[in-house]
C-alpha atoms as a PDB file:
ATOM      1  CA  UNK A   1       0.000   0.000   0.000  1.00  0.00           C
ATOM      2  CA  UNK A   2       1.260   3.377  -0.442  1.00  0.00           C
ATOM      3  CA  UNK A   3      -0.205   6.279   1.866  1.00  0.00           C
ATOM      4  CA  UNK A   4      -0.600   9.969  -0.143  1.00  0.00           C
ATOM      5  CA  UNK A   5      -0.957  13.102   1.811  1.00  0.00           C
ATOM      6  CA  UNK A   6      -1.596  16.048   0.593  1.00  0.00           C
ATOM      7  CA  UNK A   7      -3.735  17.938   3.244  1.00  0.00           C
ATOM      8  CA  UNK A   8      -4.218  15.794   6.842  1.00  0.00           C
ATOM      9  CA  UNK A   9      -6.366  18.760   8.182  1.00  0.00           C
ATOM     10  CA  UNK A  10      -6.477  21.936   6.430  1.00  0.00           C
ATOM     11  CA  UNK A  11      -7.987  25.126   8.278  1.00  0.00           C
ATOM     12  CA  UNK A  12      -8.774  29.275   7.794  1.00  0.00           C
ATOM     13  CA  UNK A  13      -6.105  31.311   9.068  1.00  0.00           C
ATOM     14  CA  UNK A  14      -9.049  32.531  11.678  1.00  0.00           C
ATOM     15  CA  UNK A  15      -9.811  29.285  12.960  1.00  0.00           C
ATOM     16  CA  UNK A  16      -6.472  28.118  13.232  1.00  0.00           C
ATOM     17  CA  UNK A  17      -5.482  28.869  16.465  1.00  0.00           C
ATOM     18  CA  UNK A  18      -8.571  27.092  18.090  1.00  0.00           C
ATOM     19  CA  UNK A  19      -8.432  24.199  15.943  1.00  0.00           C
ATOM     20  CA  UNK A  20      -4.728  23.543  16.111  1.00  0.00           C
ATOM     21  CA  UNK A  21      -5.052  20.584  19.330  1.00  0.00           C
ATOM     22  CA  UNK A  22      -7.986  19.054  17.325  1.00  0.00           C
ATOM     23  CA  UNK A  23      -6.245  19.125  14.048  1.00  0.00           C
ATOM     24  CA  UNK A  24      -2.725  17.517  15.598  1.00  0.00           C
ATOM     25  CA  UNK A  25      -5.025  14.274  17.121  1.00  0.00           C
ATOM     26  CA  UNK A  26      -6.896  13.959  13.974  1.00  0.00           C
ATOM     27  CA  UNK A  27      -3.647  13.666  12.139  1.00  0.00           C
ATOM     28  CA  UNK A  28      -2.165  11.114  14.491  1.00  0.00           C
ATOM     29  CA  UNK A  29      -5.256   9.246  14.202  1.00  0.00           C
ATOM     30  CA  UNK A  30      -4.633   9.001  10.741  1.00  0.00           C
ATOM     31  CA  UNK A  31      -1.359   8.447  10.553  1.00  0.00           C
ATOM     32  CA  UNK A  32      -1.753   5.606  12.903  1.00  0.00           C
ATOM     33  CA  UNK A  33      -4.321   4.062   9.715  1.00  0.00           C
ATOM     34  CA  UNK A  34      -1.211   3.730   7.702  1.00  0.00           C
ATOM     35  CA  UNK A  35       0.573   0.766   9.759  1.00  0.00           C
ATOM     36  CA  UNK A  36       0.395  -1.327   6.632  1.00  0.00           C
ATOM     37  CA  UNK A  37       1.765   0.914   3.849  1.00  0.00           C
ATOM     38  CA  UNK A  38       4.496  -0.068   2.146  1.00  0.00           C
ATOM     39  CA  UNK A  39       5.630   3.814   0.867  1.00  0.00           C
ATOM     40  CA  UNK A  40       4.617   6.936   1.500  1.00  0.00           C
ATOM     41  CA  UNK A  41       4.521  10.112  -0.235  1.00  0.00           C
ATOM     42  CA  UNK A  42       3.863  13.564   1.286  1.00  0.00           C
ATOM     43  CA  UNK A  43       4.283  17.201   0.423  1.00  0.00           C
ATOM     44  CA  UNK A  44       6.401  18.620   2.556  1.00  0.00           C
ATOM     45  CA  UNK A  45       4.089  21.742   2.433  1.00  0.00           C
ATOM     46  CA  UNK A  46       0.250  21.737   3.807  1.00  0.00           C
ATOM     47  CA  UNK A  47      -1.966  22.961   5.358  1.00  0.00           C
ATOM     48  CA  UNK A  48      -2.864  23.159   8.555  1.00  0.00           C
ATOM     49  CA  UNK A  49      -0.868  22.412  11.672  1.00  0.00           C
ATOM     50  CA  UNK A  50       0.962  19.143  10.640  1.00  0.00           C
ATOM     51  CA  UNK A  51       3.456  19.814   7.523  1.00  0.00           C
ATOM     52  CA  UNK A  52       5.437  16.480   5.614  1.00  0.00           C
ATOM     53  CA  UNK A  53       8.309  17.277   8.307  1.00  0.00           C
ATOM     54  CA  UNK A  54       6.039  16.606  10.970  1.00  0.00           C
ATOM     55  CA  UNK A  55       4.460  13.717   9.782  1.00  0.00           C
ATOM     56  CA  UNK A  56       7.374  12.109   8.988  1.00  0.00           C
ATOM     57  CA  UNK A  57       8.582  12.437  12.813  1.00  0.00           C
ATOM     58  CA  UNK A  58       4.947  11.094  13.904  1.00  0.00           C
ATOM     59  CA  UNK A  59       5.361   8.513  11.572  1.00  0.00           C
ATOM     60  CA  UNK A  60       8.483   7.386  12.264  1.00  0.00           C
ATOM     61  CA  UNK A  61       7.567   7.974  16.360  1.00  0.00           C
ATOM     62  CA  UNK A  62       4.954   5.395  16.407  1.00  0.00           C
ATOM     63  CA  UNK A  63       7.376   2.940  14.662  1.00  0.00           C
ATOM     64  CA  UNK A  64       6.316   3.186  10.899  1.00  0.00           C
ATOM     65  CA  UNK A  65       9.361   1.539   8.875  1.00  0.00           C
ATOM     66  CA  UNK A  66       8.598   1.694   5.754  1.00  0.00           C
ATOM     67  CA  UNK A  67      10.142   4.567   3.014  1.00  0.00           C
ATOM     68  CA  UNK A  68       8.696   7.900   3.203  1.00  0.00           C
ATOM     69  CA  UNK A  69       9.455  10.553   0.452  1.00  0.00           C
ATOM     70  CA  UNK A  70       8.739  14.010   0.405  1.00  0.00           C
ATOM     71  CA  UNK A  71       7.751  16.294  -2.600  1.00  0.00           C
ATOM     72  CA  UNK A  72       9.284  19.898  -2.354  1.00  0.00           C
ATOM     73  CA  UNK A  73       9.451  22.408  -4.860  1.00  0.00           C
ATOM     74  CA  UNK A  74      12.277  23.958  -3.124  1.00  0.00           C
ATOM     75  CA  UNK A  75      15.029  21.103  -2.560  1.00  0.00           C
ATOM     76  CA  UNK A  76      18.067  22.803  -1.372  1.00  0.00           C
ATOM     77  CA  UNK A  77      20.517  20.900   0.842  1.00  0.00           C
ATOM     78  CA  UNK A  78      18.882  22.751   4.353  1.00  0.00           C
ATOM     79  CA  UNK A  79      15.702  21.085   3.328  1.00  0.00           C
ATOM     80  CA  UNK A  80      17.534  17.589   2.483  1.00  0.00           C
ATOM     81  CA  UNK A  81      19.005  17.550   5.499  1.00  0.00           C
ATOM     82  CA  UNK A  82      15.898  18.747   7.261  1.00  0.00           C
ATOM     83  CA  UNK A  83      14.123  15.826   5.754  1.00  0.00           C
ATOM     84  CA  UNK A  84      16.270  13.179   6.874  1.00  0.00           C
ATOM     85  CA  UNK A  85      16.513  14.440  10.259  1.00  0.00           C
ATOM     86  CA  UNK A  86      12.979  14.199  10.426  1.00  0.00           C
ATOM     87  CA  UNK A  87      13.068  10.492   9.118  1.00  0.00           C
ATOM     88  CA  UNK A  88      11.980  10.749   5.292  1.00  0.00           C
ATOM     89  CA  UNK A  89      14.700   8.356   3.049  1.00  0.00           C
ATOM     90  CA  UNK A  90      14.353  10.793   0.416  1.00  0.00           C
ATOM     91  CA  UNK A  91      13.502  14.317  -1.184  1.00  0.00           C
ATOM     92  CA  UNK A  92      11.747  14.730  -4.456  1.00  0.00           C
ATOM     93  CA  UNK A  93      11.663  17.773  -6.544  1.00  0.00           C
ATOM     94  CA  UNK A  94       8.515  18.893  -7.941  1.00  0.00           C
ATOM     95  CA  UNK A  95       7.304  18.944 -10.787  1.00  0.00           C
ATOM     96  CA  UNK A  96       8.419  14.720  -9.474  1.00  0.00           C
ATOM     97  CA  UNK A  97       9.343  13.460 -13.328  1.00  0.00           C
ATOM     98  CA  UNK A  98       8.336   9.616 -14.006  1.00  0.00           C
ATOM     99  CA  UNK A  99      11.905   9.248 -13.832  1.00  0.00           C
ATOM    100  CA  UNK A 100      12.824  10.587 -10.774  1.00  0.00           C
ATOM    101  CA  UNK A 101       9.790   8.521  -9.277  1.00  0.00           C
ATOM    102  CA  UNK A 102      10.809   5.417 -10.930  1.00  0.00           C
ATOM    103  CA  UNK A 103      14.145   5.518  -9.904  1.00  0.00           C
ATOM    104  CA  UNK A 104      12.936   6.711  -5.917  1.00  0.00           C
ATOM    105  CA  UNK A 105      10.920   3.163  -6.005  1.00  0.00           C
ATOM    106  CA  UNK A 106      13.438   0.984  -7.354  1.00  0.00           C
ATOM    107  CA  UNK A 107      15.610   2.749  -4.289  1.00  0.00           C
ATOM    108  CA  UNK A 108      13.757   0.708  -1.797  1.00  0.00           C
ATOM    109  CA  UNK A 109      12.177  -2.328  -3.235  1.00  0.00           C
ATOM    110  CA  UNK A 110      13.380  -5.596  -2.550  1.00  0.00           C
ATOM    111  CA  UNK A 111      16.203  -6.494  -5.484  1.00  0.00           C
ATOM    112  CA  UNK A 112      15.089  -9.790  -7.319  1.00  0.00           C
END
């Protein structure tokens, strides 16, 4: 299986502040539904209160093994290095070209 994020909880600027608690436990909720993926993918920009970064580290904090990417339109080395601290195996630059994608999968599956 392969778990896609693109907006866990995603909130007005004026209800932000009151909905930030509710919005963090929503997202662990649902990060604790992905137990079984094989890969995931998430932008490291979204909305709301829980950004790739973070769910990588939430992820990775409830014991979630499996490869995680992140999609970035900016990919400088501060955010690669950023993203591996926070437990992704990899950075992708957006647009992500089939390529790129392609050779990001065949990174972590099994060799046969």
């Amino acid at each position: 299986q392969i778990f896609l994020t693109s907006n866990l909880e995603s909130h007005s600027l004026r209800n932000h502040r009151r909905s930030h608690r509710k919005s963090l436990a929503g997202a662990v909720d649902r990060v604790e539904d992905c137990h079984d993926c094989g890969i995931v993918f998430t932008d490291i920009q979204m909305p709301g209160s829980v950004d790739g970064l973070m769910l990588s580290r939430l992820l990775r904090r409830i014991g979630l093994a499996c490869p995680i990417f992140g999609t970035s339109a900016r990919c400088d080395q501060v955010l690669r290095d950023e993203c591996t601290s926070s437990g992704m195996d990899n950075l992708l630059s957006k647009p992500v070209s089939r390529r790129a994608m392609k050779e990001a999968l065949l990174s972590v599956l099994p060799n046969e």
